[in-house]
Protein backbone atom coordinates (compact mmCIF):
# COMPACT_ATOMS: atom_id res chain seq x y z
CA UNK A 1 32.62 6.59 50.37
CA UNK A 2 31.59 3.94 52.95
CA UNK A 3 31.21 5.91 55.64
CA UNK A 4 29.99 9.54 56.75
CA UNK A 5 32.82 11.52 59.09
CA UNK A 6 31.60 13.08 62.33
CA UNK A 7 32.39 17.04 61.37
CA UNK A 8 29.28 16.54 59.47
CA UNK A 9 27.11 15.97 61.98
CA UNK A 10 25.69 18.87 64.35
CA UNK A 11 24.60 16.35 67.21
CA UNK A 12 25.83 13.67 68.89
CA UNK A 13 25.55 10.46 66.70
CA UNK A 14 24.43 8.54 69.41
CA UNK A 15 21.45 6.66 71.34
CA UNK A 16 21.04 8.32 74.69
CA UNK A 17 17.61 8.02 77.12
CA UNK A 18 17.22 10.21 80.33
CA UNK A 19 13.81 9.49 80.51
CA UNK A 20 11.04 6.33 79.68
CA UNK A 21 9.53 6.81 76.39
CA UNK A 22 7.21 8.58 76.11
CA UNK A 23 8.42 11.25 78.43
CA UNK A 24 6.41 13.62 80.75
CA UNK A 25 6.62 16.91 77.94
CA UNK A 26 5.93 14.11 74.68
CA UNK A 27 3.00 12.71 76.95
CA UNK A 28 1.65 16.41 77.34
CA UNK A 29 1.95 17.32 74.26
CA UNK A 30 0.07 14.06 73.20
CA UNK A 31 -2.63 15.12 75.75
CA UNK A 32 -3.08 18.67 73.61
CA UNK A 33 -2.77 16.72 70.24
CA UNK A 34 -5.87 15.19 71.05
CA UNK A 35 -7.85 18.01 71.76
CA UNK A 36 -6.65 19.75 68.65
CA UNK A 37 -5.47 17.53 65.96
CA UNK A 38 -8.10 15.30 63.61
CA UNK A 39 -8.14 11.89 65.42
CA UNK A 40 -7.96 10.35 61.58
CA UNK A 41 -4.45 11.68 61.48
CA UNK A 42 -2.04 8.92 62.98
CA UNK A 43 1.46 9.35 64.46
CA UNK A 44 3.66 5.48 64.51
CA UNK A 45 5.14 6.79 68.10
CA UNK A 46 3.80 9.03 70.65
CA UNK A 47 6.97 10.80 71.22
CA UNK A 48 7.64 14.25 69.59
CA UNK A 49 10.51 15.43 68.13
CA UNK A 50 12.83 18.33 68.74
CA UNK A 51 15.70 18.40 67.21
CA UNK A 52 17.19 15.53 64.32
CA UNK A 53 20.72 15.27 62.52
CA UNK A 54 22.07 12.57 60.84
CA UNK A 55 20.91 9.44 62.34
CA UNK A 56 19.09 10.51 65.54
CA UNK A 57 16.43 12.16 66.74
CA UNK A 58 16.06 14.22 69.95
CA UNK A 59 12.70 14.63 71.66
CA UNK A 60 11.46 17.17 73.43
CA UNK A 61 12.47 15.44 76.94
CA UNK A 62 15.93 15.39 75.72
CA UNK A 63 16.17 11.74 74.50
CA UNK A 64 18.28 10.70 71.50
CA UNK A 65 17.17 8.67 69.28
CA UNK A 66 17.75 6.50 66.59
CA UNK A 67 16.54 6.82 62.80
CA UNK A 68 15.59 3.80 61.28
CA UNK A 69 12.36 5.61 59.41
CA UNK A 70 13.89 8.55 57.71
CA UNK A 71 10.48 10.20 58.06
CA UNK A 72 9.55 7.49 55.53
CA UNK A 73 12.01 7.90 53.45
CA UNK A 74 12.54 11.46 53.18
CA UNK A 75 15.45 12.67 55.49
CA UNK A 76 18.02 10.87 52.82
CA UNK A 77 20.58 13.21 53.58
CA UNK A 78 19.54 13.57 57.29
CA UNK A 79 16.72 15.67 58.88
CA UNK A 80 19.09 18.62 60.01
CA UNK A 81 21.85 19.01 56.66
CA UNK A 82 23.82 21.93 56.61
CA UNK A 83 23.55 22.25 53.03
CA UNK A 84 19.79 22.00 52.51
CA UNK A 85 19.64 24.44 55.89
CA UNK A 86 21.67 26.71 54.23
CA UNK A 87 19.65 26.79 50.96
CA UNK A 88 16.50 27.24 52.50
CA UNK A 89 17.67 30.19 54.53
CA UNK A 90 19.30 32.07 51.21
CA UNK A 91 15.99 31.60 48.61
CA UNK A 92 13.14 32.57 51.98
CA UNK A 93 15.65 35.57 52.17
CA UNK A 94 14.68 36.78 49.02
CA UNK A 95 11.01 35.30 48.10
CA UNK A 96 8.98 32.12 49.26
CA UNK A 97 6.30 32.10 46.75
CA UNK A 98 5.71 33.85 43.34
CA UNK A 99 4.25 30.76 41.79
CA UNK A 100 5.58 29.36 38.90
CA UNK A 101 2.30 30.01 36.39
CA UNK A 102 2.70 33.51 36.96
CA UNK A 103 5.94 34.71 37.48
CA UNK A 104 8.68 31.46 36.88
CA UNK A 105 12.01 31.46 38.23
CA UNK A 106 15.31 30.03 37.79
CA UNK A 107 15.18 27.02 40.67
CA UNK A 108 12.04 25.52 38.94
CA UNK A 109 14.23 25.21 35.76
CA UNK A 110 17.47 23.75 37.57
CA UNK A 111 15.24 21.12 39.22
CA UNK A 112 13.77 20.36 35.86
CA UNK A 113 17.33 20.24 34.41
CA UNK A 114 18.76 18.06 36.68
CA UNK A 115 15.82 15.43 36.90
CA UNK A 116 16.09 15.07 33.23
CA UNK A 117 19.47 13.96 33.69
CA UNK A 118 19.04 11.94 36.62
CA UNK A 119 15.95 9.42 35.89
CA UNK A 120 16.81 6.99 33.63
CA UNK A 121 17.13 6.49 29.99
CA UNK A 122 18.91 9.11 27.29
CA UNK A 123 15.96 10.58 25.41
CA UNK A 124 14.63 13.75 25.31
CA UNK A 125 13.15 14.42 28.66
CA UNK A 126 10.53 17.14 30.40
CA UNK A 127 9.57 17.78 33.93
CA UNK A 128 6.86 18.80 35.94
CA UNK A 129 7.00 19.72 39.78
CA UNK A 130 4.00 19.44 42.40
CA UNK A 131 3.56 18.81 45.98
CA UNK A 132 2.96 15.13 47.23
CA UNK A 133 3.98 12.04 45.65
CA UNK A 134 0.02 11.25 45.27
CA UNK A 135 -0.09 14.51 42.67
CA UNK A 136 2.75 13.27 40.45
CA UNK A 137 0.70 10.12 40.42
CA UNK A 138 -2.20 11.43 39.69
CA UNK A 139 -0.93 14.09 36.78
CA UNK A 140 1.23 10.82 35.52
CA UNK A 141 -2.25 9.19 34.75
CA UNK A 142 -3.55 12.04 33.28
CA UNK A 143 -0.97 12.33 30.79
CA UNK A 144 -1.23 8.87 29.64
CA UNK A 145 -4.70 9.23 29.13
CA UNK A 146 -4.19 12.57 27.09
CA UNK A 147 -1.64 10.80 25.69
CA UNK A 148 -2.80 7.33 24.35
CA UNK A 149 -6.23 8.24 24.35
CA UNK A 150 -7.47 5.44 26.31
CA UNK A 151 -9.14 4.83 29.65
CA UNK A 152 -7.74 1.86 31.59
CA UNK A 153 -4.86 1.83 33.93
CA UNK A 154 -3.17 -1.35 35.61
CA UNK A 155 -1.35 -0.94 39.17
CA UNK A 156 -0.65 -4.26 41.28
CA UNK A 157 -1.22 -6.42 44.59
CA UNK A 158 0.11 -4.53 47.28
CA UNK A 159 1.18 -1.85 45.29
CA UNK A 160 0.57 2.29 47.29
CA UNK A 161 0.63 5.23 45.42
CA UNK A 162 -1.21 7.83 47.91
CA UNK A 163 -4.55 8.92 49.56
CA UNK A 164 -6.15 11.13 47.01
CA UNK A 165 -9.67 9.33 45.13
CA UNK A 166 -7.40 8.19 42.08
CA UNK A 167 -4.13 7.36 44.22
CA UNK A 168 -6.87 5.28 46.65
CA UNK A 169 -8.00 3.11 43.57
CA UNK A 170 -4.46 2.78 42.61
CA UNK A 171 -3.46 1.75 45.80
CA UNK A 172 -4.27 -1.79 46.98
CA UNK A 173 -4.48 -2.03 51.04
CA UNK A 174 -8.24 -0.87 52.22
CA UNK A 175 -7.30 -0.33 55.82
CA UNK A 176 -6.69 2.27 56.79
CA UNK A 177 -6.10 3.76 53.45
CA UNK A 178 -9.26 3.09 51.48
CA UNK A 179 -12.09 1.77 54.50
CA UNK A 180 -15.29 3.98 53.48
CA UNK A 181 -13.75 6.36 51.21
CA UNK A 182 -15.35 5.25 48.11
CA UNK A 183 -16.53 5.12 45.69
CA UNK A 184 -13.26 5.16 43.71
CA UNK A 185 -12.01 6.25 40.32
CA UNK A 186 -12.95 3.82 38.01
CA UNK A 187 -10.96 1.96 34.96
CA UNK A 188 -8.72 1.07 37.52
CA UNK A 189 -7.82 -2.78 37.08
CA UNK A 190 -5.64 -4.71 39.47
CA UNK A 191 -2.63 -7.51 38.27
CA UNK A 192 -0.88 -9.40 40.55
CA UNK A 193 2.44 -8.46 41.87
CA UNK A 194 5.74 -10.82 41.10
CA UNK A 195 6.56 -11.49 45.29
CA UNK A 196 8.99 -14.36 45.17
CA UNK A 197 8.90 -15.38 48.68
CA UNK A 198 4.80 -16.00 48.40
CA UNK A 199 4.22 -17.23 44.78
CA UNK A 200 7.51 -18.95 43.77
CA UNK A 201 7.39 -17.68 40.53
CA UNK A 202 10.55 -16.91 38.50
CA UNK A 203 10.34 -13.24 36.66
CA UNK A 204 9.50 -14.71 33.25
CA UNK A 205 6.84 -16.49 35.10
CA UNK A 206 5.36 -13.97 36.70
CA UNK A 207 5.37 -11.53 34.10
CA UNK A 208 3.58 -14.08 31.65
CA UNK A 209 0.63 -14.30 34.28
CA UNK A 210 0.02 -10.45 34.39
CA UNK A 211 0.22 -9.96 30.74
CA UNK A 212 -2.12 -13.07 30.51
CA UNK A 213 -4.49 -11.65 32.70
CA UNK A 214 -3.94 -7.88 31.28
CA UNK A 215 -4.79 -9.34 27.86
CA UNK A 216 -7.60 -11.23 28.41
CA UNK A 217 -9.59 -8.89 30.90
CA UNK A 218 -8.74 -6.05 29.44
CA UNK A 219 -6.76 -6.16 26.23
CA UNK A 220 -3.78 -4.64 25.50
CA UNK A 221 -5.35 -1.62 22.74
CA UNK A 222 -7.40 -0.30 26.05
CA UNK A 223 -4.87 0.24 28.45
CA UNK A 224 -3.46 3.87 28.89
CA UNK A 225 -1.14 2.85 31.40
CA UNK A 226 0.67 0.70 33.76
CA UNK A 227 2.24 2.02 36.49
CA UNK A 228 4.18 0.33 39.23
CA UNK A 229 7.21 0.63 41.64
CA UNK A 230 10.19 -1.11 40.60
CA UNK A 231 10.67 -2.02 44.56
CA UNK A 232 7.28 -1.92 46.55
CA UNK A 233 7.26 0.48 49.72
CA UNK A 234 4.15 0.08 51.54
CA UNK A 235 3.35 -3.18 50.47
CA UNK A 236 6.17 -4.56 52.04
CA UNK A 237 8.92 -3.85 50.18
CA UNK A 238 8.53 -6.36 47.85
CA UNK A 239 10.98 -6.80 45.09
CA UNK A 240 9.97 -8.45 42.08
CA UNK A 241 11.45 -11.64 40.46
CA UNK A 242 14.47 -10.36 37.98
CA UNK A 243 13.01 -9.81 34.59
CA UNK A 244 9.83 -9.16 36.15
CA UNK A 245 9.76 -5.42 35.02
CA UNK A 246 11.66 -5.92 31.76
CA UNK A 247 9.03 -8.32 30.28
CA UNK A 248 6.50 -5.68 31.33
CA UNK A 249 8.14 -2.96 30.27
CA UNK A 250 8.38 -4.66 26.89
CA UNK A 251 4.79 -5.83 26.99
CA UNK A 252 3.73 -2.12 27.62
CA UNK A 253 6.06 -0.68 24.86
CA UNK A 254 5.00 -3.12 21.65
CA UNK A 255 0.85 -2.12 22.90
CA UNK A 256 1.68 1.69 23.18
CA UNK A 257 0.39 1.47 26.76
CA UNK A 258 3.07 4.25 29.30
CA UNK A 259 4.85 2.71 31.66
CA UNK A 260 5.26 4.05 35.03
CA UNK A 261 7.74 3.70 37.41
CA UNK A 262 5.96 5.42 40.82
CA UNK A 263 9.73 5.92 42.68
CA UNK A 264 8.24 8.03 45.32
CA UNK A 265 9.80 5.99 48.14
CA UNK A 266 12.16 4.05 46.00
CA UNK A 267 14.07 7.21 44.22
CA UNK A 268 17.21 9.32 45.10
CA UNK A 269 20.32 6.89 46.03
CA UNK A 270 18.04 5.04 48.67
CA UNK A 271 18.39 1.62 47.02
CA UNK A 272 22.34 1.78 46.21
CA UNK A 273 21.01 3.44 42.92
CA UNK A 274 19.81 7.13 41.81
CA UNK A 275 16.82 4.96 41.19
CA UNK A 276 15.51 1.39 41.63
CA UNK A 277 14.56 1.39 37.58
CA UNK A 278 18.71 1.59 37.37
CA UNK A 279 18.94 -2.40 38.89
CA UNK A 280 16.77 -3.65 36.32
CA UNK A 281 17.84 -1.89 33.63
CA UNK A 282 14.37 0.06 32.83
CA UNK A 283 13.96 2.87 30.98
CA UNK A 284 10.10 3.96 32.03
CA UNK A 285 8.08 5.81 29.59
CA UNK A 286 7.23 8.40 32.92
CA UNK A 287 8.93 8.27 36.59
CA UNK A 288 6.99 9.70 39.70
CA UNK A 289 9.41 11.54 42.38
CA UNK A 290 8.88 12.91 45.85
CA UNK A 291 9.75 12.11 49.35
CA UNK A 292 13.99 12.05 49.54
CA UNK A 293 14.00 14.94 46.24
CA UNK A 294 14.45 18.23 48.72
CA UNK A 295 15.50 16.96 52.15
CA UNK A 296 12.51 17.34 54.09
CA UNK A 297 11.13 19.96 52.32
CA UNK A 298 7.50 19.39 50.28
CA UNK A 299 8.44 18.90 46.91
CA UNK A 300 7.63 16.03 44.18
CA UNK A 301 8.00 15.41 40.35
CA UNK A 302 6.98 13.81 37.28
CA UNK A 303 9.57 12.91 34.83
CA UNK A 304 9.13 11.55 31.44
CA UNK A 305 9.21 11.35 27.31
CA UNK A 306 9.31 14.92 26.27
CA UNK A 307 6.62 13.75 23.42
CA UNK A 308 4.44 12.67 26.04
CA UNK A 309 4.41 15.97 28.51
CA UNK A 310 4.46 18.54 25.27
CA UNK A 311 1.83 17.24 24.23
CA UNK A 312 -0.13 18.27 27.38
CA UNK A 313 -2.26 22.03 27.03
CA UNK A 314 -0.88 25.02 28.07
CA UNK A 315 -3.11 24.85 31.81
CA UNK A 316 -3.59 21.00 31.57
CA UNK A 317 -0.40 20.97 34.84
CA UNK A 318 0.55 22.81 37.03
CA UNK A 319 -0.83 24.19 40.82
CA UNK A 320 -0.62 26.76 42.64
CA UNK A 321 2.71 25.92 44.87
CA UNK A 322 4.18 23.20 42.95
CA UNK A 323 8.17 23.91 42.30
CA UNK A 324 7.97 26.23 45.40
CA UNK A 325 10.90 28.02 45.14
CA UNK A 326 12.25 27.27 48.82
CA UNK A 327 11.68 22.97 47.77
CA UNK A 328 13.75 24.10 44.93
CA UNK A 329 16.67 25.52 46.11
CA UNK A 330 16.44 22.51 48.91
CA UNK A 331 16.21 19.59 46.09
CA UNK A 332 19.54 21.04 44.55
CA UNK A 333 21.41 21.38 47.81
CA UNK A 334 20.06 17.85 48.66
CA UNK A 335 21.38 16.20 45.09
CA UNK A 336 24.46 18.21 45.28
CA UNK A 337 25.04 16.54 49.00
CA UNK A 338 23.62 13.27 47.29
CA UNK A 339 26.09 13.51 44.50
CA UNK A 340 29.28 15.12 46.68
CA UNK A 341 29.00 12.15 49.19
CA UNK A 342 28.08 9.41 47.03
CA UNK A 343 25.22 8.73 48.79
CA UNK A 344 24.26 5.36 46.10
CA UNK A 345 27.51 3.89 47.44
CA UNK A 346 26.94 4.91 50.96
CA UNK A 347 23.55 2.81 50.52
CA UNK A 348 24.94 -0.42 48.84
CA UNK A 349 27.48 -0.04 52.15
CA UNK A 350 24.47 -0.15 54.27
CA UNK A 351 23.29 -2.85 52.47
CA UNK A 352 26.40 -5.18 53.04
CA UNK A 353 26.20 -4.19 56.56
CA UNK A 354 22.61 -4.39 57.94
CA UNK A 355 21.99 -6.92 55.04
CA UNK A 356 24.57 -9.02 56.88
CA UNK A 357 23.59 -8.61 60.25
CA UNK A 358 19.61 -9.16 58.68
CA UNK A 359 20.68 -12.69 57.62
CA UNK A 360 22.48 -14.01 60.26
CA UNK A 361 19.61 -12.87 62.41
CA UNK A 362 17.13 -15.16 60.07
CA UNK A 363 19.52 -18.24 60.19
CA UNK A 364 18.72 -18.33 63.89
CA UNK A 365 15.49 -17.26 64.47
CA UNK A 366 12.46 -19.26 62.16
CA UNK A 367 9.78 -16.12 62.68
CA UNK A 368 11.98 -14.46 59.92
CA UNK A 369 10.71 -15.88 56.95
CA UNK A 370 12.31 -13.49 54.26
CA UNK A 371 15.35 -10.81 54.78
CA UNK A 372 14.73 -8.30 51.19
CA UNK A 373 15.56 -5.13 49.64
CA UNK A 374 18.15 -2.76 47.92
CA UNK A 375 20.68 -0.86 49.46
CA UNK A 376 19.02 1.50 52.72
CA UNK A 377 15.73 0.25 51.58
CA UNK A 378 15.72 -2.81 53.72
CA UNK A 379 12.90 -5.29 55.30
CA UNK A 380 12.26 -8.66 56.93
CA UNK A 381 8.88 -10.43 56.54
CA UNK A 382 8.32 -11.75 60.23
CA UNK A 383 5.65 -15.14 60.08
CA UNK A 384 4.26 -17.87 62.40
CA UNK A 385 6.93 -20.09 63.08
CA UNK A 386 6.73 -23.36 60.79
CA UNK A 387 5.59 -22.17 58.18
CA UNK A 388 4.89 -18.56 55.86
CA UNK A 389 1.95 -17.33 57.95
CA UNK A 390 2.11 -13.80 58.42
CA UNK A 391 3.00 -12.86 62.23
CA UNK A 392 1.59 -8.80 62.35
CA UNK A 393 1.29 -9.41 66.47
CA UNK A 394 5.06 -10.12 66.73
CA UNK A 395 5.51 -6.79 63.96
CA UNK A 396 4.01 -4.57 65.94
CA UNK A 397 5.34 -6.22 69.46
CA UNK A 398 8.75 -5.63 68.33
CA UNK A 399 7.92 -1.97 66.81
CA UNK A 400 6.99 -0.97 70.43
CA UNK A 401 9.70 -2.85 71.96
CA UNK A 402 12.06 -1.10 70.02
CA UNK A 403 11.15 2.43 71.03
CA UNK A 404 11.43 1.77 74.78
CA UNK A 405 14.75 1.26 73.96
CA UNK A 406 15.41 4.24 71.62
CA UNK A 407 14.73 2.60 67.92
CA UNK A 408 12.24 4.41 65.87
CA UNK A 409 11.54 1.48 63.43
CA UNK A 410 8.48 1.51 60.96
CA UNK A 411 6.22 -1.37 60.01
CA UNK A 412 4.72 -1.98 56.60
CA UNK A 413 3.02 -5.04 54.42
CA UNK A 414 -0.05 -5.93 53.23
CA UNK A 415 -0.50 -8.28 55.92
CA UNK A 416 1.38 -5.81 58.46
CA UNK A 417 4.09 -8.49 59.20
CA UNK A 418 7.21 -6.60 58.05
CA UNK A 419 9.67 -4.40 59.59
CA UNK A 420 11.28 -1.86 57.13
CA UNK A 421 14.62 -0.14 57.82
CA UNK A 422 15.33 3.04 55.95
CA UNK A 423 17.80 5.06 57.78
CA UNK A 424 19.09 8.07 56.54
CA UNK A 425 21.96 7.43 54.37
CA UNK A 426 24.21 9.78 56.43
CA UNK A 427 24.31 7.72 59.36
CA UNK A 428 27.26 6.64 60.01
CA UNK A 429 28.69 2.64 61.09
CA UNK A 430 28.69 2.75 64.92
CA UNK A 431 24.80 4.40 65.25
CA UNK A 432 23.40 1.87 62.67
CA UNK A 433 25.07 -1.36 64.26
CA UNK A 434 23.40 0.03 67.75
CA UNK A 435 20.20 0.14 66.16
CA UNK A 436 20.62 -3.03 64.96
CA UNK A 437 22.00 -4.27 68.20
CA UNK A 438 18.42 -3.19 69.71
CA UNK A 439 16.59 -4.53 66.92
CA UNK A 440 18.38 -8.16 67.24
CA UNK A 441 18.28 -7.93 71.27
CA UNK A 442 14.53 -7.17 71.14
CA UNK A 443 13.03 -9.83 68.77
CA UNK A 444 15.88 -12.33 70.68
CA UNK A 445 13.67 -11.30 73.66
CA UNK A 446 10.15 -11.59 72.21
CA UNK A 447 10.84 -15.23 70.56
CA UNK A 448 12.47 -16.25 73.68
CA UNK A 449 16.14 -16.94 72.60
């Protein structure tokens, strides 16, 4: 499959704007929002939604328009499917909650099943479900611990795995994720990150620096864990030198340290693979899930050695609505939609196409210092012309320029100089090449060409 047909779509796959953005009912609502709604709570546009399908999304003035965020990631088989819809509708029909430590069910189990199959590697496999991507995190740490009986946990340079007090010390950007929070978990130890475009280190070269350092500051017999993502979201999607992850996964395996693959943002066909792990031929020890699992729907996982999660108490997991049965039955729709469509394929398409237009864009225009990524998970590192200095004014500039002309594009990096596409992976050819249309007229316009 290279391309989604139209019957599948229940609105008009296009860009459309009757009004300026924001419009008079998004601008009112706004005006409540901030009377109501914590002001620590951030929204990347002020325009509220209405209706989504596919690639687009309509706002409550009626304007269409285009999905280049996926709700970070999430919306991999479009915010509206039929499918997941459908499935939602059938399993609230019958129960929404029973909780799985009390009285199980059957989706729990299927989700389970299927996970085990899914995430890489052929061993014996369990699976846990929670809420957030920053719980599977946070339980995946507590099972190494349980596990190896050690302490210490590595993560990496620009490396986000959530907002909770452990997922904060995990995660590496203060602002606005960590800025007076603290203090922080502790036996938390940070490694630097293989980033090609800033240290010019090969994968074998990088990976020989972190183990150094890993070794010397903290020593290989006193690490519980290392966990990473195989393709960085937040950070800037950053994709490590190849061998990179291999020599650490190595590394981790001949100390008895877990490794963990955090595929939150990464997982579920977005990077032309079921998961980014699959590119570099990784088998992780434990793999953290959430975000494009159900659809939309609030649902995450933890997937791993089946040595590693038996040997967890009876009580030691678990939570009150994790596996909720409605996630459940949406996660299955969304893999069978995943699956039916080929939706890895569909993303290595994207890739070919918006990694095309990406480059030719950067052979003309110096403020794009790097064009990155795997399949739909796509980013260009914008800098100071001349040289590698980040450029985060000209980020956000073309952000907001963007919207005004019906783009909904996201921003992310460590030094908030990169512009991240993730479109759903059900939009189809015509809707993407008008995004990027808007994307190259906009920065064309901002850098004066």
């Amino acid at each position: 499959m290279t391309a989604v047909t139209a019957p599948q779509y229940r609105l008009p796959q296009q860009r459309n704007l009757v009004t300026a953005l924001p419009g008079p009912k998004s601008s009112e609502l706004q005006g409540r929002r901030a009377m109501a709604v914590a002001g620590g709570v951030g929204s990347s546009v002020p325009v509220y939604a209405a209706d989504a399908d596919g690639g687009v999304i309509v706002d409550v003035d009626g304007n269409s328009l285009i999905d280049f965020g996926s709700g970070i990631a999430v919306t991999t088989v479009g915010a509206g499917n039929a499918a997941v819809a459908a499935a939602v509708a059938e399993q609230a029909s019958h129960f929404t909650h029973t909780c799985f430590m009390v009285t199980p069910y059957e989706g729990y189990v299927a989700v389970a099943e299927r996970l085990n199959h899914l995430t890489p590697g052929d061993h014996q496999k369990r699976t846990v479900l929670f809420n957030s991507g920053a719980e599977a995190v946070e339980n995946a740490i507590k099972v190494a611990r349980l596990a190896t009986g050690r302490d210490a946990v590595v993560a990496f340079d620009h490396a986000y795995h959530g907002r909770t007090n452990l997922t904060m010390a995990l995660t590496a950007k203060t602002m606005p994720y960590k800025y007076g929070f603290g203090p922080f978990a502790p036996e938390v130890y940070r490694i630097p990150m293989s980033y090609p475009y800033r240290d010019g280190l090969d994968g074998a070269e990088a990976a020989k620096r972190a183990i150094s350092m890993m070794d010397k500051q903290i020593g290989g017999d006193q690490l519980a864990a290392i966990i990473i993502e195989p393709i960085q979201g937040e950070g800037g999607f950053i994709v490590p030198a190849p061998g990179f992850l291999m020599a650490l996964a190595g590394w981790a395996r001949a100390n008895g340290i877990v490794f963990i693959a955090d595929e939150v943002q990464s997982g579920f066909a977005r990077t032309g693979a079921w998961f980014a792990s699959d590119h570099e031929g990784i088998v992780p020890d434990l793999v953290t899930m959430a975000k494009g699992i159900a659809g939309g729907m609030p649902l995450s996982a933890l997937t791993g050695r089946a040595d590693l999660l038996d040997a967890v108490h009876a009580g030691g997991l678990g939570g009150t609505y994790g596996g909720n049965p409605v996630a459940c039955a949406a996660a299955l729709a969304a893999m069978d939609v995943m699956t039916e469509l080929d939706l890895p394929a569909r993303a290595r398409h994207i890739e070919e196409l918006a990694g095309g237009r990406l480059r030719a864009m950067a052979s003309v225009t110096p403020e794009i210092g790097e064009v990155r990524g795997r399949g739909a998970m796509l980013a260009i590192e914008l800098v100071k012309p001349g040289g590698t200095e980040p450029n985060p004014e000209l980020t956000k500039a073309l952000v907001a320029a963007c919207l005004t002309q019906g783009l909904v594009l996201l921003s992310c990096g460590t030094y908030g100089n990169v512009i991240r596409l993730l479109p759903p992976l059900v939009i189809d050819d015509a809707l993407l090449n008008d995004g990027l249309d808007v994307l190259e007229n906009a920065l064309n316009d901002l850098t004066g060409r």
